[in-house]
C-alpha atoms as a PDB file:
ATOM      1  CA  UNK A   1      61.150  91.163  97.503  1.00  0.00           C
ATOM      2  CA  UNK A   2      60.653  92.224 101.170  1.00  0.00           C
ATOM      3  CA  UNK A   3      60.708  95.295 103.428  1.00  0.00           C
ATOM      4  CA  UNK A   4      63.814  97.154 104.322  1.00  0.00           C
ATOM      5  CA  UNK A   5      66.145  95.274 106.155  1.00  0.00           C
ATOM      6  CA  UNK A   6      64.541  91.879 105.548  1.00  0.00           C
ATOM      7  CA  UNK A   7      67.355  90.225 104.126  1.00  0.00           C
ATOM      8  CA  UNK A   8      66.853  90.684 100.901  1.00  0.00           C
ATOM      9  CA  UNK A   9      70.472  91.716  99.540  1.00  0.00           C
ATOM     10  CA  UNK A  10      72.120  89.964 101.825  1.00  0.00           C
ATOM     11  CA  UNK A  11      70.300  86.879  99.821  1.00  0.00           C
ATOM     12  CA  UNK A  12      70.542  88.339  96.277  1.00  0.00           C
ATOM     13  CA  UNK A  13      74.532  88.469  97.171  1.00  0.00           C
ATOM     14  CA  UNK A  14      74.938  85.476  98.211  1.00  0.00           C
ATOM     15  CA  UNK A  15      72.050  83.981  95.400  1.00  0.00           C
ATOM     16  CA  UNK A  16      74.281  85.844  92.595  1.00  0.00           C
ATOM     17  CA  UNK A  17      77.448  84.627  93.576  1.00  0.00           C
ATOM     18  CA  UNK A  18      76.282  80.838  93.878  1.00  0.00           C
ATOM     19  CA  UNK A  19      74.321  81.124  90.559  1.00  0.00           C
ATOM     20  CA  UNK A  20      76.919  83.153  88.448  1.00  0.00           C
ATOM     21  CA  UNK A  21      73.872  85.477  87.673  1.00  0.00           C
ATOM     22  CA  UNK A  22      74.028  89.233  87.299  1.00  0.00           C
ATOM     23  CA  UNK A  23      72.356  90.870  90.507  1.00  0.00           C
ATOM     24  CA  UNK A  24      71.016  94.032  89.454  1.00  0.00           C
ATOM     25  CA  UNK A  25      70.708  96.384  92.971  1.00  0.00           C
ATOM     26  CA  UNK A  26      67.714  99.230  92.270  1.00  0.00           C
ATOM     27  CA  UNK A  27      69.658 100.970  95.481  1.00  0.00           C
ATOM     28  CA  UNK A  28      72.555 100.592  93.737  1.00  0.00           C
ATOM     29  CA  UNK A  29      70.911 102.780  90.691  1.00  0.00           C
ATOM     30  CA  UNK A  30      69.037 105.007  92.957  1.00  0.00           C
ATOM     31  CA  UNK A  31      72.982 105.542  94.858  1.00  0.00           C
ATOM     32  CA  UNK A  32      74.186 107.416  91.702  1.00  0.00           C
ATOM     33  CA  UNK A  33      70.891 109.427  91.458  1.00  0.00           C
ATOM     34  CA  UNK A  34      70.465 112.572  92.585  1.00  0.00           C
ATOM     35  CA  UNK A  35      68.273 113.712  95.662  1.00  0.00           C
ATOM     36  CA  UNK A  36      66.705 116.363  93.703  1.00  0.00           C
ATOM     37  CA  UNK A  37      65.854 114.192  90.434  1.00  0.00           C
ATOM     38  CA  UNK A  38      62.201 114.035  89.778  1.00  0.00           C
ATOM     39  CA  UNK A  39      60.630 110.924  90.358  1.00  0.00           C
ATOM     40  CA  UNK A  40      64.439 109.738  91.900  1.00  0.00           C
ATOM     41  CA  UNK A  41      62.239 106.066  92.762  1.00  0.00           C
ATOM     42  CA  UNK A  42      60.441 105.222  89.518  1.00  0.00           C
ATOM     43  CA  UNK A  43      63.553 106.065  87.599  1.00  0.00           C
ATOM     44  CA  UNK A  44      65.706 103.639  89.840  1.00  0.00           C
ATOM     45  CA  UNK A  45      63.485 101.491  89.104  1.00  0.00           C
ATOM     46  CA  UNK A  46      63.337 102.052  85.547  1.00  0.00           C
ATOM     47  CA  UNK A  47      66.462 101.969  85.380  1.00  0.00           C
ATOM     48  CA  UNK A  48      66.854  98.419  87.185  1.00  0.00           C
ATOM     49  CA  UNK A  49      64.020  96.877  84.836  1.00  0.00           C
ATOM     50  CA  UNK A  50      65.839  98.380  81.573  1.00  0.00           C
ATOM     51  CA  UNK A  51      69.119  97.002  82.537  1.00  0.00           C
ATOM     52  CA  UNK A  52      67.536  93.322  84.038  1.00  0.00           C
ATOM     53  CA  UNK A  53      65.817  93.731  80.451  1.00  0.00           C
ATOM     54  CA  UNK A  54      68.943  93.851  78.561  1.00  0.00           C
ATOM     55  CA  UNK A  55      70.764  91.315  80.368  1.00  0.00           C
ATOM     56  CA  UNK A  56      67.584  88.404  79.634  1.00  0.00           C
ATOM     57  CA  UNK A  57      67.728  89.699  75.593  1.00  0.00           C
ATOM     58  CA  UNK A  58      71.046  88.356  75.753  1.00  0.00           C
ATOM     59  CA  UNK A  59      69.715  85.132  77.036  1.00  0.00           C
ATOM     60  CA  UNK A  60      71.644  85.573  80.933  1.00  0.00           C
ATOM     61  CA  UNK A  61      69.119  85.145  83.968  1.00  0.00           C
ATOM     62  CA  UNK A  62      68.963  87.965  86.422  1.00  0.00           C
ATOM     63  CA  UNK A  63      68.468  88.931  90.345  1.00  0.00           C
ATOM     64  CA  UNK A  64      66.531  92.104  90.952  1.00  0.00           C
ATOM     65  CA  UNK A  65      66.909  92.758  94.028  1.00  0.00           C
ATOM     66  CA  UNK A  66      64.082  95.419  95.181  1.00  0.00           C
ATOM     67  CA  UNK A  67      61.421  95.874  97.582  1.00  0.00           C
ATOM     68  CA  UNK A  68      58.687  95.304  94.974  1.00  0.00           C
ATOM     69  CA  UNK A  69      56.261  96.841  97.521  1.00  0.00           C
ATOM     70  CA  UNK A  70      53.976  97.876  94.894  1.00  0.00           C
ATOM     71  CA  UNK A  71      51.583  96.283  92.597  1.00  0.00           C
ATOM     72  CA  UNK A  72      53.372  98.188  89.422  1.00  0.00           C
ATOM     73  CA  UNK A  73      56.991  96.599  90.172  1.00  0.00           C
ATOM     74  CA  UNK A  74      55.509  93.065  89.807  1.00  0.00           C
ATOM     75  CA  UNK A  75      53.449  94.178  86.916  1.00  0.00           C
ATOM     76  CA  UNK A  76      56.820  95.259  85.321  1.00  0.00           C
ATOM     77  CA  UNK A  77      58.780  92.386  85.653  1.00  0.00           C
ATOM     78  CA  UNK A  78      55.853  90.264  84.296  1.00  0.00           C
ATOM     79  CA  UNK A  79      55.690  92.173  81.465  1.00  0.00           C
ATOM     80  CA  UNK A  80      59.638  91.620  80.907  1.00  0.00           C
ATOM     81  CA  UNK A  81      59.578  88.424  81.129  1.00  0.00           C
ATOM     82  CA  UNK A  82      56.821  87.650  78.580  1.00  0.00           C
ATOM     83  CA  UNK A  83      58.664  89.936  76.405  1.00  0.00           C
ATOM     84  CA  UNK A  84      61.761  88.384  76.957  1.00  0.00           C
ATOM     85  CA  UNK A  85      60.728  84.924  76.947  1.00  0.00           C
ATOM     86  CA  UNK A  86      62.040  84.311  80.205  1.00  0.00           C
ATOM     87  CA  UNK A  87      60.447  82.851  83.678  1.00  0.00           C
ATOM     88  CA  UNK A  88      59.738  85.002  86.452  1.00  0.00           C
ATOM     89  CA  UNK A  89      59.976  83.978  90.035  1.00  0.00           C
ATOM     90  CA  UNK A  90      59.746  85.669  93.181  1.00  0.00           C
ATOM     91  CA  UNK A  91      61.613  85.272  96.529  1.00  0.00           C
ATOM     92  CA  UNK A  92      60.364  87.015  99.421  1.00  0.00           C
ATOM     93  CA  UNK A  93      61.987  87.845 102.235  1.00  0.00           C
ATOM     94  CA  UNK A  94      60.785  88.327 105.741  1.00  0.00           C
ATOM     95  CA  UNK A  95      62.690  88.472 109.265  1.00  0.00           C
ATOM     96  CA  UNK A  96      60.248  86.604 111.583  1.00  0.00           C
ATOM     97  CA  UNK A  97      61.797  88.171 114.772  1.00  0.00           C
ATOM     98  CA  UNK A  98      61.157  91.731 114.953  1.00  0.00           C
ATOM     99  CA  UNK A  99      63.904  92.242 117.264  1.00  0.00           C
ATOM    100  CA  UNK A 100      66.631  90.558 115.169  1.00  0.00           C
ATOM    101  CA  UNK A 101      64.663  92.913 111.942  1.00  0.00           C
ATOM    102  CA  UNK A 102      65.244  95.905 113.969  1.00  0.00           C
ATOM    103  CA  UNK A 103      69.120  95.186 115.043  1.00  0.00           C
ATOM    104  CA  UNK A 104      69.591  94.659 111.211  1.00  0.00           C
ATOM    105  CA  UNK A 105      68.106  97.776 110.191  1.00  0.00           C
ATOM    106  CA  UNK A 106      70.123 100.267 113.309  1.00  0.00           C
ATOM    107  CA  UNK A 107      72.982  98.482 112.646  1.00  0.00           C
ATOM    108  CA  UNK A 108      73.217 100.274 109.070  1.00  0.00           C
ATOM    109  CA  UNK A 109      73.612 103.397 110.841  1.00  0.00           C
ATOM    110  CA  UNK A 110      77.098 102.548 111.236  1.00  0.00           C
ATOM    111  CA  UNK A 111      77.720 101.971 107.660  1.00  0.00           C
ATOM    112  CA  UNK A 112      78.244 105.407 105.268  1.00  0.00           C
ATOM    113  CA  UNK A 113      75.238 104.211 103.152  1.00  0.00           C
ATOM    114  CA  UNK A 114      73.650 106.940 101.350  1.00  0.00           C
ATOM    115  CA  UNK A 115      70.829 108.852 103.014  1.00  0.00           C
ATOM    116  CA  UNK A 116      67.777 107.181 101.313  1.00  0.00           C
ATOM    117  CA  UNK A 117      68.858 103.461 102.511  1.00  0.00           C
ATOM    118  CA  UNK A 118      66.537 102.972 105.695  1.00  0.00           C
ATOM    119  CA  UNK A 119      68.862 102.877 108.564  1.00  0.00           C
ATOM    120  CA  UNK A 120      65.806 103.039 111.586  1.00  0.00           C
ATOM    121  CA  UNK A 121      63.426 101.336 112.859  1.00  0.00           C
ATOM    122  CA  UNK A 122      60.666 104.105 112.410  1.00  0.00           C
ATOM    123  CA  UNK A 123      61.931 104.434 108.700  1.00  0.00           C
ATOM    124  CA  UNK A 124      60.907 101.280 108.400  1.00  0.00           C
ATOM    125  CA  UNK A 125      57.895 101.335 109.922  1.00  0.00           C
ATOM    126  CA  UNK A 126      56.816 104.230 107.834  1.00  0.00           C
ATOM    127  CA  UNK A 127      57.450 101.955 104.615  1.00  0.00           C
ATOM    128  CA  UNK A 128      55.722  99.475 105.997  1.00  0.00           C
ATOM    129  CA  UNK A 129      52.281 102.090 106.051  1.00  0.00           C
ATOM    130  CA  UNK A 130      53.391 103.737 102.818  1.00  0.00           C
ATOM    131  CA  UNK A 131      53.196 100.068 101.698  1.00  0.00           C
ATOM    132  CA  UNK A 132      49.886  98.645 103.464  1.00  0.00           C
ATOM    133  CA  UNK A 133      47.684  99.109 100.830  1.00  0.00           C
ATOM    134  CA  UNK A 134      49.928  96.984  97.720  1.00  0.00           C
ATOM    135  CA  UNK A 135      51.298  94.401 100.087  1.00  0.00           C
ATOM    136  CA  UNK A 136      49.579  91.337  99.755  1.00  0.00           C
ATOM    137  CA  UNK A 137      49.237  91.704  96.023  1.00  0.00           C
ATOM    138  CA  UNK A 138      48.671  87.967  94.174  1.00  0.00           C
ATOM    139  CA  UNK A 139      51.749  86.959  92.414  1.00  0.00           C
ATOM    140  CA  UNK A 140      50.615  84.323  89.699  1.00  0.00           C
ATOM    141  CA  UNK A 141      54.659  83.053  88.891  1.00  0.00           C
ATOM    142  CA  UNK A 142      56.406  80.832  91.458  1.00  0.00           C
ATOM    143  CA  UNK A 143      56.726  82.481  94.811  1.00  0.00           C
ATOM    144  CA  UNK A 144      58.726  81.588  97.466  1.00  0.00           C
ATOM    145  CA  UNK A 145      58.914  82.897 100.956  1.00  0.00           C
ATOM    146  CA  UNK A 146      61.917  82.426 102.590  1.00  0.00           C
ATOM    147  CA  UNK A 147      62.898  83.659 107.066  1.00  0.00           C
ATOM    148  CA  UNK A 148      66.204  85.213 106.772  1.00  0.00           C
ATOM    149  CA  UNK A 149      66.439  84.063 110.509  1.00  0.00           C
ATOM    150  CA  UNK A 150      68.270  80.730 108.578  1.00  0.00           C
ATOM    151  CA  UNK A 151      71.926  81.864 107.685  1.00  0.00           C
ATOM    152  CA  UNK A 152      72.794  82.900 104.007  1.00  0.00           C
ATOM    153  CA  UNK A 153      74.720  79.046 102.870  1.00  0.00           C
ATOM    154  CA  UNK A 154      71.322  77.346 104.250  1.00  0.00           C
ATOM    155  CA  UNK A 155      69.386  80.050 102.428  1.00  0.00           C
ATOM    156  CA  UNK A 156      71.139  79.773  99.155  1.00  0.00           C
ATOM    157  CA  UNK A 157      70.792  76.292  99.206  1.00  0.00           C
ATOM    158  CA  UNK A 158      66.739  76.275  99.701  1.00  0.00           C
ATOM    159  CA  UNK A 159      66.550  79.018  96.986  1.00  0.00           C
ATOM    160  CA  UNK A 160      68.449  77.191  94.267  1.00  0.00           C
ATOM    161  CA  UNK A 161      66.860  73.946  95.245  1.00  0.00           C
ATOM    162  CA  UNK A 162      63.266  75.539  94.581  1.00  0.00           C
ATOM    163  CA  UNK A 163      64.273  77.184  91.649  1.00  0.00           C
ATOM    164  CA  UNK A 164      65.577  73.786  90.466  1.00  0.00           C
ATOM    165  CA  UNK A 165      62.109  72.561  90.660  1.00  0.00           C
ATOM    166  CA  UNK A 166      60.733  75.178  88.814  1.00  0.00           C
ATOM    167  CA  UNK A 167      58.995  74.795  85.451  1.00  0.00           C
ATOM    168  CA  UNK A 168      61.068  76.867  82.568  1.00  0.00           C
ATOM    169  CA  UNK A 169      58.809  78.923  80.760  1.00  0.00           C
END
């Protein structure tokens, strides 16, 4: 989890390819969408969950890689897990250096992402106040909050070190 830009798939890559676990993108879902679907975020979403869903019923472990901004994301994946029998934990991602958060996020202009992926700083901004009011939310499962300031190998490493340590549920 983390705001636009943070790191997060960047880590989720890098976590997926290190693990050998299936990294399920809900950008890469909301990608194929289109712009005049109703409800075009929930259904990404949706759609992420369902497929992350499938994947742990055939006993595989998962990366969701997702903003999980909002108290109902969270609330999903919980209730996926309990169904699934599997344990939940959560890696947050935050850029401690705002500058370094902003290059990240203008650089993406360069890129032909679709339209919806936040590609400036105000964009980001604006998520962060569509956001205020769910951030902060308690997370009862293991949480770890990681500064994507370290580089992606060091990263990786602290991520599947903690996870190591982790109680399977």
């Amino acid at each position: 989890m983390g705001a636009p830009g943070s790191g997060k798939s960047t880590l989720a890559r890098a976590l997926g390819c290190t693990l050998g676990w299936p990294l399920i993108d809900k950008d890469d879902v909301r990608d194929l969408l289109n712009d005049a679907t109703p409800h075009i975020g929930g259904l990404a979403y949706d759609i992420m969950f369902n497929v992350a869903r499938r994947q742990l019923l055939q006993g595989l472990s998962v990366i969701c890689d997702s903003p999980f901004a909002y108290r109902r994301c969270y609330d999903r994946a919980m209730e996926i897990a309990q169904e699934t029998g599997a344990a939940l934990a959560v890696v947050e991602c935050r850029c401690t250096d705002e500058s370094t958060w902003r290059q990240r996020v203008e650089a993406r202009q360069a890129l032909a992402v679709p339209r919806h992926h936040t590609t400036d700083w105000a964009a980001v901004q604006a998520f962060q106040r569509r956001t205020a009011a769910d951030v902060g939310y308690p997370i009862a499962h293991p949480h770890l909050i990681v500064d994507t300031l370290t580089p992606v190998a060091a990263l990786c490493t602290q991520v599947v070190a903690w996870l190591e340590r982790q109680p399977v549920r």
